[in-house]
N, C-alpha and C. Protein backbone atom coordinates (compact mmCIF):
# COMPACT_ATOMS: atom_id res chain seq x y z
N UNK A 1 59.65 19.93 -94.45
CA UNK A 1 59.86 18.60 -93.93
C UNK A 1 60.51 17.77 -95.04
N UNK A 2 61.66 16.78 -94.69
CA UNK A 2 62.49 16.28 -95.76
C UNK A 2 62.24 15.25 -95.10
N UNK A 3 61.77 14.44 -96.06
CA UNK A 3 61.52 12.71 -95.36
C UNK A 3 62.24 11.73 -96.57
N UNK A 4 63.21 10.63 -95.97
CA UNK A 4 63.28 9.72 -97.04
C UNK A 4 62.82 8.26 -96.19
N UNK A 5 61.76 7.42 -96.92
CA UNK A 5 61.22 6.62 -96.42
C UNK A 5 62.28 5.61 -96.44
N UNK A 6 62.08 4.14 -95.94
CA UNK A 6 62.70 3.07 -95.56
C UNK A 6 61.71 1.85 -95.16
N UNK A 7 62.31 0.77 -95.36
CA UNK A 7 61.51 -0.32 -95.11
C UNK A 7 61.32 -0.93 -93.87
N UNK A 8 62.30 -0.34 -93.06
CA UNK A 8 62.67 -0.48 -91.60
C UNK A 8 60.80 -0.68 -90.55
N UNK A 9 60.06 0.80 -91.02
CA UNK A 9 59.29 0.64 -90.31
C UNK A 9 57.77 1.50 -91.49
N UNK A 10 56.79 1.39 -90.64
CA UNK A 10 55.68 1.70 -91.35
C UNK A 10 55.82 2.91 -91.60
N UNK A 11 55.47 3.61 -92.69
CA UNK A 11 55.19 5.51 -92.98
C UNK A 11 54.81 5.54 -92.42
N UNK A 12 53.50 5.60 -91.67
CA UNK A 12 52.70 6.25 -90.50
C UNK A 12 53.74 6.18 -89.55
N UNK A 13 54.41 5.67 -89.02
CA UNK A 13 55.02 5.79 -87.56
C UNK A 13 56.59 6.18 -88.45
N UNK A 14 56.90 6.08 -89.80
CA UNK A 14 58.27 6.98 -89.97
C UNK A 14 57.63 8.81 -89.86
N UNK A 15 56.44 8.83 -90.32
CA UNK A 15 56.17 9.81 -90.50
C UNK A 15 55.63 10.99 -89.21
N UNK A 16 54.99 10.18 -88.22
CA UNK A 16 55.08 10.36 -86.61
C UNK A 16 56.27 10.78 -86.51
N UNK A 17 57.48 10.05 -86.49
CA UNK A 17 58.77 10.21 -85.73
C UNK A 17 59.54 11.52 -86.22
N UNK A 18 58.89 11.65 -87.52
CA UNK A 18 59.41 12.52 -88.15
C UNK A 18 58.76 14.14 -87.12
N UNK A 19 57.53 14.49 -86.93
CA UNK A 19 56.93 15.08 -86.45
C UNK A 19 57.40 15.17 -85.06
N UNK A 20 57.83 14.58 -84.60
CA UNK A 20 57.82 14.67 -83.02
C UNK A 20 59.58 14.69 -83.08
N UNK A 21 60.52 14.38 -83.98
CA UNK A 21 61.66 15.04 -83.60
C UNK A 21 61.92 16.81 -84.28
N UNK A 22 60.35 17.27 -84.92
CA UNK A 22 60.33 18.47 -85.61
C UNK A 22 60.00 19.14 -84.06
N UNK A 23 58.98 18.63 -83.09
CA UNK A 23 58.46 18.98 -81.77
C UNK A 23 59.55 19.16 -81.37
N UNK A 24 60.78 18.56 -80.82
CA UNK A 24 61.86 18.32 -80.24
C UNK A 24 63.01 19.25 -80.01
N UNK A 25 63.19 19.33 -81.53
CA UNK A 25 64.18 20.06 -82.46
C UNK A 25 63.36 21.68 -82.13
N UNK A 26 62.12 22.19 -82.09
CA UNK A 26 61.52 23.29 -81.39
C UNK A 26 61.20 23.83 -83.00
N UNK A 27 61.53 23.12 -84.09
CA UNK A 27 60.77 23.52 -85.41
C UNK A 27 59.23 23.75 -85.57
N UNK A 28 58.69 22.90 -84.91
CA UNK A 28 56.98 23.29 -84.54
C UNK A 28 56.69 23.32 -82.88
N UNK A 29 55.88 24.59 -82.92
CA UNK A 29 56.09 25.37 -81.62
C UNK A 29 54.68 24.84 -80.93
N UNK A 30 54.36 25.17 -79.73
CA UNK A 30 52.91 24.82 -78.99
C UNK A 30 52.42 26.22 -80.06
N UNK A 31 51.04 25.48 -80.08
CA UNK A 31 49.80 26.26 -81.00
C UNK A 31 50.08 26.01 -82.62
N UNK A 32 51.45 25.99 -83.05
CA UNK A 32 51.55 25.85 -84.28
C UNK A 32 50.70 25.01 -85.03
N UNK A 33 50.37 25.16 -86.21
CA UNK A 33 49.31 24.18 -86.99
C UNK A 33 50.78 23.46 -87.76
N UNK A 34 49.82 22.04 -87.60
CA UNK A 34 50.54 21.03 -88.53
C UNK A 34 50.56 21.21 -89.85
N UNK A 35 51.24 20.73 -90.71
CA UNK A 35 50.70 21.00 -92.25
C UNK A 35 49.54 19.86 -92.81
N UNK A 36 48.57 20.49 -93.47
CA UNK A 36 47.28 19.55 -93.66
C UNK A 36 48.03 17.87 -94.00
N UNK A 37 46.78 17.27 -93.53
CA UNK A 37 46.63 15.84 -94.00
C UNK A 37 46.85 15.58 -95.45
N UNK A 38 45.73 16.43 -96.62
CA UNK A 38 45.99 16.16 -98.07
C UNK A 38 47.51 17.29 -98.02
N UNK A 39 48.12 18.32 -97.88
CA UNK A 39 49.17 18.74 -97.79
C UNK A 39 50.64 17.50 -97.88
N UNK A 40 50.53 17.14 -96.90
CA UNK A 40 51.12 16.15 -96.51
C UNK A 40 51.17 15.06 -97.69
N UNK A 41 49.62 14.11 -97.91
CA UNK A 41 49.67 13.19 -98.36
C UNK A 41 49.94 13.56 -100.23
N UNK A 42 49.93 14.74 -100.85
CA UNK A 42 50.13 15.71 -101.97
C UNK A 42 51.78 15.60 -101.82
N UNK A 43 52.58 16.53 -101.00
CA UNK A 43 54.10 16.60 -101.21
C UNK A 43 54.84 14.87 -101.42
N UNK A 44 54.42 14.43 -100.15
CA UNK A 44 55.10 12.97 -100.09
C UNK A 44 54.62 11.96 -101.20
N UNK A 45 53.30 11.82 -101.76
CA UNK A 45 52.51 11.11 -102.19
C UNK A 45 52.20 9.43 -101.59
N UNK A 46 51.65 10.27 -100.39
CA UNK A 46 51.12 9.05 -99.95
C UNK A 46 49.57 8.90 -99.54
N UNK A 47 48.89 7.88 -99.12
CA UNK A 47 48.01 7.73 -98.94
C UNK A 47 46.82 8.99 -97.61
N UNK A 48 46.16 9.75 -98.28
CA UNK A 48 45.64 10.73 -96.80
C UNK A 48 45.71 9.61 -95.23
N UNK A 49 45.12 8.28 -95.73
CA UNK A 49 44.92 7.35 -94.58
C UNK A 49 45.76 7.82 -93.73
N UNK A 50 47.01 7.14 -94.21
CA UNK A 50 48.68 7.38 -93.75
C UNK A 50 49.07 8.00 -92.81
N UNK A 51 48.94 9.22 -93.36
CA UNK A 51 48.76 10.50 -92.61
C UNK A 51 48.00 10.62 -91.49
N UNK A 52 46.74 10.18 -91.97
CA UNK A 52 45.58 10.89 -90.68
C UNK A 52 46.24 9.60 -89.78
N UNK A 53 46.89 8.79 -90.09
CA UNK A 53 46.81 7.70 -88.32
C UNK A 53 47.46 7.87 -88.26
N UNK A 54 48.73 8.98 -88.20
CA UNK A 54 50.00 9.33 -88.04
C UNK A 54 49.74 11.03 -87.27
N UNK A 55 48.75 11.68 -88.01
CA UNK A 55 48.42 12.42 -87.20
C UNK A 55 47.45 11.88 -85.76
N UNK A 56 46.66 10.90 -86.09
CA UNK A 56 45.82 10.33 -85.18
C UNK A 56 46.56 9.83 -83.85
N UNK A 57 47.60 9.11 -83.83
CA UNK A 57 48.84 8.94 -82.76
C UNK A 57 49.06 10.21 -82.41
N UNK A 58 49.57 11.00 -82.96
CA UNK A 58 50.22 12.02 -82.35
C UNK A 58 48.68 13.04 -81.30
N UNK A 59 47.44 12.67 -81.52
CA UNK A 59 46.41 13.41 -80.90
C UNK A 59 46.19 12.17 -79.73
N UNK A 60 46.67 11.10 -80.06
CA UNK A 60 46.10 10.51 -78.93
C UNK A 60 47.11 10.28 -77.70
N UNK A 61 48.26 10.88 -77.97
CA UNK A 61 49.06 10.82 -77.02
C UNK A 61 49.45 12.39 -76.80
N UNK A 62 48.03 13.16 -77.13
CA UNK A 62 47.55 14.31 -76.41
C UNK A 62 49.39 15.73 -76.46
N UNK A 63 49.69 15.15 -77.98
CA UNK A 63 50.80 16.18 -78.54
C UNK A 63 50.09 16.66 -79.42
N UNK A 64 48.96 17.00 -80.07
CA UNK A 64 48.28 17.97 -80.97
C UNK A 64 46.83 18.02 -80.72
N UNK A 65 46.27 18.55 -81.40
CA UNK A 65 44.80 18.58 -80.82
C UNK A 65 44.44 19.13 -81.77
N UNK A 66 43.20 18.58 -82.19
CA UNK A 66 42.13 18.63 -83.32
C UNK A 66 41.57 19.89 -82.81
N UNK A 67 41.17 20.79 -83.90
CA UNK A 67 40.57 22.27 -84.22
C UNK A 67 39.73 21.95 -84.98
N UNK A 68 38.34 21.79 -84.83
CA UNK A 68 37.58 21.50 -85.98
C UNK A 68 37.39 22.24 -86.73
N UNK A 69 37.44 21.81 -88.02
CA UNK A 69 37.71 22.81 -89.66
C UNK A 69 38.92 23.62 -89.68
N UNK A 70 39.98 23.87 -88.87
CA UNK A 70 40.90 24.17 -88.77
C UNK A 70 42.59 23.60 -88.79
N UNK A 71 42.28 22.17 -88.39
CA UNK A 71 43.37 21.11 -88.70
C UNK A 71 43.83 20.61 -87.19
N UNK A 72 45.29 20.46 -87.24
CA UNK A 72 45.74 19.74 -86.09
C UNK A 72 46.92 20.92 -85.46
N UNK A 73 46.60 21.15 -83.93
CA UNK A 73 47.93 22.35 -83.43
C UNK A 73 48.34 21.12 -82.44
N UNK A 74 49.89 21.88 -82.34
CA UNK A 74 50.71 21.67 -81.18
C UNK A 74 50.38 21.73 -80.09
N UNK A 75 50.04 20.94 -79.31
CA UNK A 75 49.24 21.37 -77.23
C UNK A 75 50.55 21.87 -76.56
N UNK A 76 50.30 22.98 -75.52
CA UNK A 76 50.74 23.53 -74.81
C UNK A 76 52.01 22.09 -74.04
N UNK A 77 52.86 22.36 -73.78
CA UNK A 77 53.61 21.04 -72.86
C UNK A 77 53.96 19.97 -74.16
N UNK A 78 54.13 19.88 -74.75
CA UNK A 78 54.26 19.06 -75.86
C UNK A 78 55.82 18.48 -75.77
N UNK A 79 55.96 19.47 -75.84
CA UNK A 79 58.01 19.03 -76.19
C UNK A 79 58.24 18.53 -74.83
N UNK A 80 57.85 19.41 -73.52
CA UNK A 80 58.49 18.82 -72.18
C UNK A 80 58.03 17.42 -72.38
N UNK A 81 56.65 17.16 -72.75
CA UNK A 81 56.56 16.14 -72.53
C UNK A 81 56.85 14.39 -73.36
N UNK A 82 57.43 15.14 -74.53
CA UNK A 82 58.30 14.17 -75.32
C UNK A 82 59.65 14.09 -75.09
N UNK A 83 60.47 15.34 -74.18
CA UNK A 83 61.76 14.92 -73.68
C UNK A 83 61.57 14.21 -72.21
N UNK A 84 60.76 14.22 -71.70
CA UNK A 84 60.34 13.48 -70.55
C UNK A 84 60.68 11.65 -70.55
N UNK A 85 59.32 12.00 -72.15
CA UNK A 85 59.39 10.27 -72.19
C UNK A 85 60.92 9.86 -73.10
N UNK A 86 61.39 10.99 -73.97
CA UNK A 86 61.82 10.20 -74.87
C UNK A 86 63.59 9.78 -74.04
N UNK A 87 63.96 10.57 -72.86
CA UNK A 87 64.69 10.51 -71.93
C UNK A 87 64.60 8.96 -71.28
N UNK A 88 63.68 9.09 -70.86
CA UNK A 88 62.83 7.50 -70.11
C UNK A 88 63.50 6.29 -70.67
N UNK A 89 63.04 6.75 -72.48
CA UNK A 89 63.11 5.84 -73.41
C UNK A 89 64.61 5.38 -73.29
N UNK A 90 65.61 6.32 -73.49
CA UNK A 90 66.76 6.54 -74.02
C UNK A 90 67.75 5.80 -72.32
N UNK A 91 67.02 6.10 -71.16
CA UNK A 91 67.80 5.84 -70.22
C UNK A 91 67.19 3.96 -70.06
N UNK A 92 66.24 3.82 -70.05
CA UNK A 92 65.64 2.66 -70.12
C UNK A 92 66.37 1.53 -71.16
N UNK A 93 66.16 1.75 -73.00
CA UNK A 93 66.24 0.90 -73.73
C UNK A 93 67.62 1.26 -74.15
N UNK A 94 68.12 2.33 -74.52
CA UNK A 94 69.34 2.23 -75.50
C UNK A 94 70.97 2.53 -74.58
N UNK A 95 70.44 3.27 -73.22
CA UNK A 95 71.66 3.21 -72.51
C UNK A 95 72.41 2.27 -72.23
N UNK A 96 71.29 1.11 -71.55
CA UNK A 96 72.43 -0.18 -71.30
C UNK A 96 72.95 -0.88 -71.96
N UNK A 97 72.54 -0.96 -73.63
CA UNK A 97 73.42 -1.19 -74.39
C UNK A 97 74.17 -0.37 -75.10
N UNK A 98 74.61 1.08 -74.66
CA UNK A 98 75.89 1.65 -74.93
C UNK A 98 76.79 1.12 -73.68
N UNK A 99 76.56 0.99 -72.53
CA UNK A 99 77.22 0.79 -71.44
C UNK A 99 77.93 -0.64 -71.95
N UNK A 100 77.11 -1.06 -71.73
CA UNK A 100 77.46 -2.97 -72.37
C UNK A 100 78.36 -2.70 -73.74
N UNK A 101 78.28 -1.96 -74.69
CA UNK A 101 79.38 -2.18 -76.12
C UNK A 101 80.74 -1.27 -75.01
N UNK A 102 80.76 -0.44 -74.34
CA UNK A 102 81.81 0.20 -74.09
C UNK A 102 82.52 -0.64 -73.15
N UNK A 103 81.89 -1.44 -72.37
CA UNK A 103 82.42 -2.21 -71.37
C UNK A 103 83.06 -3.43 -71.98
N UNK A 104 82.37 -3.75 -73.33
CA UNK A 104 82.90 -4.95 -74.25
C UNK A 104 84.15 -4.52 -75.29
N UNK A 105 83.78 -3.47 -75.45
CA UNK A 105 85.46 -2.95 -75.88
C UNK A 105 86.30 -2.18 -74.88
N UNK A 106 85.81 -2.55 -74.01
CA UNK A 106 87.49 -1.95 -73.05
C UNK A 106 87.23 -0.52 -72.13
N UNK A 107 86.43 0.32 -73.15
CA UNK A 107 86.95 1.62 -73.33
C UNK A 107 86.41 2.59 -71.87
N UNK A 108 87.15 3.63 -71.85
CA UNK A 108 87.49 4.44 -70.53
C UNK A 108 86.32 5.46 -70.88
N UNK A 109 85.15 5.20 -69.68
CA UNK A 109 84.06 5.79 -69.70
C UNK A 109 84.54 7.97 -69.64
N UNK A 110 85.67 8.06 -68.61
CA UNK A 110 86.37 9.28 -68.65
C UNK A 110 86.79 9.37 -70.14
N UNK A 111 87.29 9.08 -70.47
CA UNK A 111 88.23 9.44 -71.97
C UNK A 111 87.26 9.80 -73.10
N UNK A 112 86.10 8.67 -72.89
CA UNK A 112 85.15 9.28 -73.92
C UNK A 112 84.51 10.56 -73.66
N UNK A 113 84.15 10.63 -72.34
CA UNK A 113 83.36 11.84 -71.72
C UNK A 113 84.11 13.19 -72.34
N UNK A 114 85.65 12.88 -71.82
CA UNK A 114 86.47 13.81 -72.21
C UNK A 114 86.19 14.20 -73.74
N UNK A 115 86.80 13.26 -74.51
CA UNK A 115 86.73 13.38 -76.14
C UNK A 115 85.27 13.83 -76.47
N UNK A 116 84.33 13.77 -76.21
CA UNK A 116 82.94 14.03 -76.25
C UNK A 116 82.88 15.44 -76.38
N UNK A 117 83.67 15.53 -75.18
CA UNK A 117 83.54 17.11 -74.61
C UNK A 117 84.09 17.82 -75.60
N UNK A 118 85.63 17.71 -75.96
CA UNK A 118 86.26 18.54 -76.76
C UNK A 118 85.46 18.38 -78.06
N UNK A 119 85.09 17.92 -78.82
CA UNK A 119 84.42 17.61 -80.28
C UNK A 119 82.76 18.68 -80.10
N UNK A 120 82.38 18.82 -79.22
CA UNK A 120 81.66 19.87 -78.84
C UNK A 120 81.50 20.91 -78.71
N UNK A 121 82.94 20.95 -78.62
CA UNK A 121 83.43 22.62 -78.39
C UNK A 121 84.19 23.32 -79.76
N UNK A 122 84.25 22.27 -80.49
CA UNK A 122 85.23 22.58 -81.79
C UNK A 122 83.60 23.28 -82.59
């Protein structure tokens, strides 16, 4: 895990986001164990707190699940269910303002699709 922090938003929730685009990306699999809390709070040097409410989000929105004395795994449905929401998210908050900048510069919803396409294939 390669993290560079920022002031933008809290470690605990840079460090969440970080985790759940590792879910995403299919780098940590259902059942996989997370890497420990002191693990974690040892490489990065941050606070265990940090961590555990960063792991603590990610259990309460029922994407890992506590193993007692064993740590934190991946739950079965995990990824479907972060491309589910994070789709939601993406069609909800950030689409209509790509629609809105493309419509404010002019530009030909085809042409991009097109150009999209070819840069994909290269």
């Amino acid at each position: 895990m390669n993290i560079a922090w920022n002031d933008s938003a809290p470690i605990y929730r840079q460090l969440k986001d970080k985790v759940v685009a590792m879910m995403l990306d299919g780098v940590l699999q259902p059942g996989e164990a997370l890497p420990s809390v002191r693990q974690i709070a040892a490489e990065y040097q941050l606070n265990p707190i940090t961590v555990s409410r960063a792991y603590q989000e990610l259990a309460d929105e029922e994407l890992v699940e506590k193993r007692r004395g064993l740590g934190m795994y991946v739950t079965e449905g995990a990824r479907e269910k972060l491309l589910a929401s994070e789709r939601d998210r993406f069609l909800k908050e950030e689409w209509p303002l790509v629609v809105e900048r493309i419509q404010r510069l002019g530009l030909d919803i085809e042409k991009l699709m097109n150009s999209a396409d070819k840069e994909s294939k290269r």
